[in-house]
N, C-alpha and C. Protein backbone atom coordinates (compact mmCIF):
# COMPACT_ATOMS: atom_id res chain seq x y z
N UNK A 1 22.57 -6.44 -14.36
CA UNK A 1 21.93 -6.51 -13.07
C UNK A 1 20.41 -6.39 -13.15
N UNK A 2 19.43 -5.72 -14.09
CA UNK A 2 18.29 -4.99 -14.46
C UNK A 2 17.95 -6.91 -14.46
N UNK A 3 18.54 -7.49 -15.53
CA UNK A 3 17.99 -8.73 -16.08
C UNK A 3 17.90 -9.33 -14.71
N UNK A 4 19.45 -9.90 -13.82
CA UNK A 4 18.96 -10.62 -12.74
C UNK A 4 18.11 -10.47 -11.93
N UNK A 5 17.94 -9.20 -11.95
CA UNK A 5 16.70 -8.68 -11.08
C UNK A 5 15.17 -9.46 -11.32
N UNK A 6 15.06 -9.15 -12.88
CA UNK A 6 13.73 -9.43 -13.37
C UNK A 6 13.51 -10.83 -13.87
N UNK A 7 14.59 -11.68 -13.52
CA UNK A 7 14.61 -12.85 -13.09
C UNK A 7 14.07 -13.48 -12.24
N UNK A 8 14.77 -12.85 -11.07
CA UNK A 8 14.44 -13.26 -9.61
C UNK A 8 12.90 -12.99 -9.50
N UNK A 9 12.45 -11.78 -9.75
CA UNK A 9 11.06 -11.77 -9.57
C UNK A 9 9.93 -12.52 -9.89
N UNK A 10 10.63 -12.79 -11.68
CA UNK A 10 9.72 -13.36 -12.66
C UNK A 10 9.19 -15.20 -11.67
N UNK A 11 10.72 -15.53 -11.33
CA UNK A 11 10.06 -16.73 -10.50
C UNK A 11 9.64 -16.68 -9.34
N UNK A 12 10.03 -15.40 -8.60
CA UNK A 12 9.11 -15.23 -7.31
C UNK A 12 7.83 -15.12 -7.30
N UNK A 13 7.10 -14.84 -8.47
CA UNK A 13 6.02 -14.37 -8.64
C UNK A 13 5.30 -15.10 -10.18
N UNK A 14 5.90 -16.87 -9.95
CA UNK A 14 5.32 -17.01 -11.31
C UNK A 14 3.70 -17.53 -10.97
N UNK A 15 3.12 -18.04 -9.60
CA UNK A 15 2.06 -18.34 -9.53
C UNK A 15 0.93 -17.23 -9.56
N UNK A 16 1.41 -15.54 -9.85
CA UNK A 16 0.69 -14.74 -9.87
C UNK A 16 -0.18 -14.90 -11.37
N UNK A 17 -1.27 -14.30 -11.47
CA UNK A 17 -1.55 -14.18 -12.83
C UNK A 17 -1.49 -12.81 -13.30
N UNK A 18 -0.69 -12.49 -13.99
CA UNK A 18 -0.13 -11.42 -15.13
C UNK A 18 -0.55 -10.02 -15.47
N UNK A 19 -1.90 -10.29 -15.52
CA UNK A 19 -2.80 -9.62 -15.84
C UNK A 19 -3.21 -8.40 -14.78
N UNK A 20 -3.41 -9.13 -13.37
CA UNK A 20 -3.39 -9.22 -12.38
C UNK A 20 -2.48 -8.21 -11.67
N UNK A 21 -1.14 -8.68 -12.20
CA UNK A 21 0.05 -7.94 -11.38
C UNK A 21 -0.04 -6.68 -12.54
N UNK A 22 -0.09 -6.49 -13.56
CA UNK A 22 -0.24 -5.46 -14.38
C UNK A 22 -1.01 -4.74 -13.44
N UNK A 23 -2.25 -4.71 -13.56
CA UNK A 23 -3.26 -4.26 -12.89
C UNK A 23 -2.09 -3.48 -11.64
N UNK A 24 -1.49 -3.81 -10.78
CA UNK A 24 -1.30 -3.04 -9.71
C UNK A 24 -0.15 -2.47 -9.76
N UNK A 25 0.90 -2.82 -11.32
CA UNK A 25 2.24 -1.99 -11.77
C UNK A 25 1.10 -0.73 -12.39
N UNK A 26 -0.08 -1.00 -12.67
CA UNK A 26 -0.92 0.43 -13.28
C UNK A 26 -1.39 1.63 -12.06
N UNK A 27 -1.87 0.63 -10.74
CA UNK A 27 -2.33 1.27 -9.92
C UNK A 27 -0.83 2.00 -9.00
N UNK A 28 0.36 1.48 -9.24
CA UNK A 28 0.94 2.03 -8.57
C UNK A 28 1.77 3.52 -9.20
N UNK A 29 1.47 3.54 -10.80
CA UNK A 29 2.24 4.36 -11.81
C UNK A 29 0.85 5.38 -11.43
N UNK A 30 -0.38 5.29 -11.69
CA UNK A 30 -1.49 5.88 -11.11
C UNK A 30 -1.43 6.90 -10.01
N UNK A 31 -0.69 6.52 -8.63
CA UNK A 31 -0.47 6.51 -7.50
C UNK A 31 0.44 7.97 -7.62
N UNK A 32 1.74 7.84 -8.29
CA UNK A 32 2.55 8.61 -8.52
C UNK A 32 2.41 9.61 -9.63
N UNK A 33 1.90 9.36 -10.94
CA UNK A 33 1.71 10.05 -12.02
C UNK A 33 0.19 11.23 -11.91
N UNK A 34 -1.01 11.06 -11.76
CA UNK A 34 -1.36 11.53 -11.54
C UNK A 34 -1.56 12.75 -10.84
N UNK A 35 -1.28 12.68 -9.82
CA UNK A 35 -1.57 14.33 -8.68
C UNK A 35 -0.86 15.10 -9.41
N UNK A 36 0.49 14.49 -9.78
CA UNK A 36 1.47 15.53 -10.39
C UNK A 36 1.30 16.00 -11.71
N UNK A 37 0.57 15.15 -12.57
CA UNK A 37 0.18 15.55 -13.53
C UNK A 37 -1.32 16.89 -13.90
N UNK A 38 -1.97 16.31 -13.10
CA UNK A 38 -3.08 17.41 -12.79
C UNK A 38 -3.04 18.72 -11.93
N UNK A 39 -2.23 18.57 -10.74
CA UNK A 39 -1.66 19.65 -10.38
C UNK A 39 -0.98 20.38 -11.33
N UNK A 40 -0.37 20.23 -12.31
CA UNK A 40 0.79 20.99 -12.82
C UNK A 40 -0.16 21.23 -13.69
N UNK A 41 -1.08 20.88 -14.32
CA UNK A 41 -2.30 21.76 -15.11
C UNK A 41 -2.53 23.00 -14.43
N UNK A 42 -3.45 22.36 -13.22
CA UNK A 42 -4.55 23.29 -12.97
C UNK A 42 -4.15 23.89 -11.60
N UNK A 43 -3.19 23.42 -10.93
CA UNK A 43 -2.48 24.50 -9.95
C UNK A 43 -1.50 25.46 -10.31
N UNK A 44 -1.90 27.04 -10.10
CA UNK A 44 -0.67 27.80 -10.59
C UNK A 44 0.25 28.04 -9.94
N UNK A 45 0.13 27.21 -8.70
CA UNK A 45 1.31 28.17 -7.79
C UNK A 45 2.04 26.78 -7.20
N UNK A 46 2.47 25.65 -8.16
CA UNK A 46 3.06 24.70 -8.25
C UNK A 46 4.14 24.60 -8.29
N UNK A 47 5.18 23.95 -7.22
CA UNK A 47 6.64 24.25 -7.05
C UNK A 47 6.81 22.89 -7.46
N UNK A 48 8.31 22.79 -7.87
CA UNK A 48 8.75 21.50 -8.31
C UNK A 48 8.87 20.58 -7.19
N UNK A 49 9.42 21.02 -5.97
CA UNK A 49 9.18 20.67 -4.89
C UNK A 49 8.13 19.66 -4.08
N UNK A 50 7.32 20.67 -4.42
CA UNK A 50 5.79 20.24 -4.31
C UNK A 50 5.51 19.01 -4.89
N UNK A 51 5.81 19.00 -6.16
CA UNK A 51 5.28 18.20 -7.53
C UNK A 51 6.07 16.90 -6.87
N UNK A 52 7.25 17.24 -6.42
CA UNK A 52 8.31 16.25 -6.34
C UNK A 52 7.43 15.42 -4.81
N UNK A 53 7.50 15.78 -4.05
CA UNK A 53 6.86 15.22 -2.63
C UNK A 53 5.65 14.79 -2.71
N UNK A 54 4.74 15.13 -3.87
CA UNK A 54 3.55 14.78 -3.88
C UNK A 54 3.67 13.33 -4.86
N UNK A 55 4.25 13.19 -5.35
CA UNK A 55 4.88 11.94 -6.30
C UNK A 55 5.28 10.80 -5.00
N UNK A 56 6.30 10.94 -4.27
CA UNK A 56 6.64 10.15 -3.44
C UNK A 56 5.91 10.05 -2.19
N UNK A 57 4.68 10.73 -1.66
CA UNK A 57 3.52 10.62 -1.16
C UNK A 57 3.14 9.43 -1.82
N UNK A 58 2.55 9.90 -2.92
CA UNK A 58 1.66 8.52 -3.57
C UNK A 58 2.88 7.17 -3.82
N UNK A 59 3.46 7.14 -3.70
CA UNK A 59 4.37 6.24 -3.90
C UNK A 59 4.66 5.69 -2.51
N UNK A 60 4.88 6.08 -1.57
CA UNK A 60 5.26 5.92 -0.27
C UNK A 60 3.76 4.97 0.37
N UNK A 61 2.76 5.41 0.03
CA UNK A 61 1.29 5.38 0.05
C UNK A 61 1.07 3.72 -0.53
N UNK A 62 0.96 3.79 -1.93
CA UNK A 62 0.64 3.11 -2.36
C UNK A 62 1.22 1.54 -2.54
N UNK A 63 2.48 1.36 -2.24
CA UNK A 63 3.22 0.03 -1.94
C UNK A 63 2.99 -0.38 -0.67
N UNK A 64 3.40 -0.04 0.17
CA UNK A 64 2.89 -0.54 2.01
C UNK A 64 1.11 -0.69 2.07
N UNK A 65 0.45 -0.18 1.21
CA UNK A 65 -1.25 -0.64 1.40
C UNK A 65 -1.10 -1.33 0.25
N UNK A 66 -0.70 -1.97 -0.60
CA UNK A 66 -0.68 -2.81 -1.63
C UNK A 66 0.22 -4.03 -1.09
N UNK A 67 1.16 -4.23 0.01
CA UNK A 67 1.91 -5.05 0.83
C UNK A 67 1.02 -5.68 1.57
N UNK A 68 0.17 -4.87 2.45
CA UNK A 68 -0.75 -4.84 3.23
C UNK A 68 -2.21 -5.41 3.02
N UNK A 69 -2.56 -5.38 1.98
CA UNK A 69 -3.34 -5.68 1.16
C UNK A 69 -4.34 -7.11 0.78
N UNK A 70 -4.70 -7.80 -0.02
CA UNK A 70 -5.00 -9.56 -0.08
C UNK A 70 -4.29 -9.76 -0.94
N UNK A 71 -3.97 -9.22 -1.70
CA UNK A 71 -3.32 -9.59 -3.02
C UNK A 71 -1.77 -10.27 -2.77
N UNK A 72 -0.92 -9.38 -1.77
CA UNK A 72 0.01 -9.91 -1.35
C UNK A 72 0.05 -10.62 0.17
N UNK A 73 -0.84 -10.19 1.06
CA UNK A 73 -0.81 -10.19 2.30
C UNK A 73 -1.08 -11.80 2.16
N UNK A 74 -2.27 -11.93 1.70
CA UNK A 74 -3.26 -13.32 2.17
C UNK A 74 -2.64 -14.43 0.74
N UNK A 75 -2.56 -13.53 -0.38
CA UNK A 75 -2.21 -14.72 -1.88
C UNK A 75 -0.80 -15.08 -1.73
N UNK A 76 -0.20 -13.97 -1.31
CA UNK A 76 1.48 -14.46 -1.85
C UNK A 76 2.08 -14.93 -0.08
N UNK A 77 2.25 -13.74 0.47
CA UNK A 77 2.11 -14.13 1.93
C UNK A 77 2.22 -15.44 2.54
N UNK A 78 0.68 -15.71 2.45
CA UNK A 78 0.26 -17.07 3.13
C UNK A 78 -0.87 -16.49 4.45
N UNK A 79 -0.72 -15.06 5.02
CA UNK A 79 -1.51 -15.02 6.04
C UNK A 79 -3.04 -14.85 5.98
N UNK A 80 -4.13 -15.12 6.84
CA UNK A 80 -5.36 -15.46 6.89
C UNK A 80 -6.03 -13.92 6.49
N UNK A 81 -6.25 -13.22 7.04
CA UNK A 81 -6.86 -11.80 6.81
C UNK A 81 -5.88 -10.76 6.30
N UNK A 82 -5.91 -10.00 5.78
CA UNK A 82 -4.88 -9.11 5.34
C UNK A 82 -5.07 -7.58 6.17
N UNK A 83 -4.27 -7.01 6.58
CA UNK A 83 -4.43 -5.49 7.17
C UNK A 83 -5.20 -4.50 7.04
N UNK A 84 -4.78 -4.43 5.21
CA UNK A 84 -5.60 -3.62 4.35
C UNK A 84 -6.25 -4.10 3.99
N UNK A 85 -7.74 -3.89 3.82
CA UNK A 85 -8.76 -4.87 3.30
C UNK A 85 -9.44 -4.54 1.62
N UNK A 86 -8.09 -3.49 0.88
CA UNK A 86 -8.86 -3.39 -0.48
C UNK A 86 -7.58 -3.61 -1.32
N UNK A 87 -8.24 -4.47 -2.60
CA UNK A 87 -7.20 -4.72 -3.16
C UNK A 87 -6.44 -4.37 -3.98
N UNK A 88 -7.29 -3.02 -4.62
CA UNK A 88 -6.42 -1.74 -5.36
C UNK A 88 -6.52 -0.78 -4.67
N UNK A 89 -5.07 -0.16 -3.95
CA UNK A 89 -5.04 0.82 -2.71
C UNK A 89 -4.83 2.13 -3.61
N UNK A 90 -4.92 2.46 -5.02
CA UNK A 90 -4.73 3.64 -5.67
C UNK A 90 -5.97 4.83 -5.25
N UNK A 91 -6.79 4.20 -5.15
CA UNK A 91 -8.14 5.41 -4.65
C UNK A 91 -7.71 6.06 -3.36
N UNK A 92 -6.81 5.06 -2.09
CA UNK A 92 -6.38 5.68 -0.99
C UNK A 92 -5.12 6.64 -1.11
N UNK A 93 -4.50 6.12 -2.12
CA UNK A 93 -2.81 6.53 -2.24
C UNK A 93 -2.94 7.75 -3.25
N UNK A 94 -3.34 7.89 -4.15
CA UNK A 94 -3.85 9.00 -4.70
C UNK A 94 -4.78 10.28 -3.98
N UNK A 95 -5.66 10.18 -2.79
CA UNK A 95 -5.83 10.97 -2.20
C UNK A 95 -5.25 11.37 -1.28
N UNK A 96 -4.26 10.65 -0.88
CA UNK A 96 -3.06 11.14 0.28
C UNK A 96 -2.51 11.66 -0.93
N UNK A 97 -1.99 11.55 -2.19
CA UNK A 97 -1.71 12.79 -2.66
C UNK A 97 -1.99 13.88 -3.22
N UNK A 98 -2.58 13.97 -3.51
CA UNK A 98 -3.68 14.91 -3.72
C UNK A 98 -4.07 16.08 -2.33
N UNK A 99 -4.14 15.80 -1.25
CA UNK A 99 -4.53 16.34 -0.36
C UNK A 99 -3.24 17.53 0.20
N UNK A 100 -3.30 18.23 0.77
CA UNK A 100 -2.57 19.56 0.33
C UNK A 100 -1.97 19.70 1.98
N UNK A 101 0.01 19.32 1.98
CA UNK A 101 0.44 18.67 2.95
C UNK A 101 0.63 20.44 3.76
C-alpha cells in the first residue's frame, strides 16, 4: 500500500521540481522536530504531553499554511493569489510551536 501510495503522488506531482518539494518535506519535519527537540534540552519541566502537542501544533500549523501558500495554492492549484502569501510557512509554524499554549 506504502508503494501505491508513492505512486500516486509521484505522478500527481511530477511537474513539481524535486528539489523544491524536498525543500518543504524539510520545512515541514522542521515544523514538528524542532520545538520538541529544544524544549526537551533546555526546558526542565517538560511533560511528554507537552512535547507531544507541541509536535502536532507545528504539524497542524505547518501543512494548511503550506496548502495555503503559492507553492501549492497558485503552482499546483491553478488559483490566481494564494491565501498565504509565504512560501516556506516553517518560520510561522514553528513559532506557533514554540509559543507556550
Amino acid at each position: 500500500m506504502p508503494g501505491a501510495r508513492a505512486i500516486f503522488l509521484g505522478a500527481l506531482f511530477e511537474t513539481q521540481n524535486v528539489a523544491f518539494m524536498v525543500g518543504l518535506a524539510f520545512a515541514i519535519a522542521t515544523s514538528i522536530n524542532s520545538p520538541v527537540l529544544f524544549l526537551s534540552m533546555y526546558r526542565r519541566r517538560l511533560i511528554t504531553w507537552g512535547a507531544f502537542l507541541r509536535g502536532f501544533l507545528g504539524l497542524f500549523t505547518a501543512v494548511p499554511l503550506m496548502i495555503l501558500g503559492p507553492t501549492a495554492w497558485v503552482d499546483f492549484l491553478g488559483h490566481y493569489t494564494p491565501v498565504f502569501p509565504y512560501k516556506y510557512p516553517a518560520l510561522f509554524s514553528m513559532t506557533m510551536a514554540f509559543t507556550r499554549l
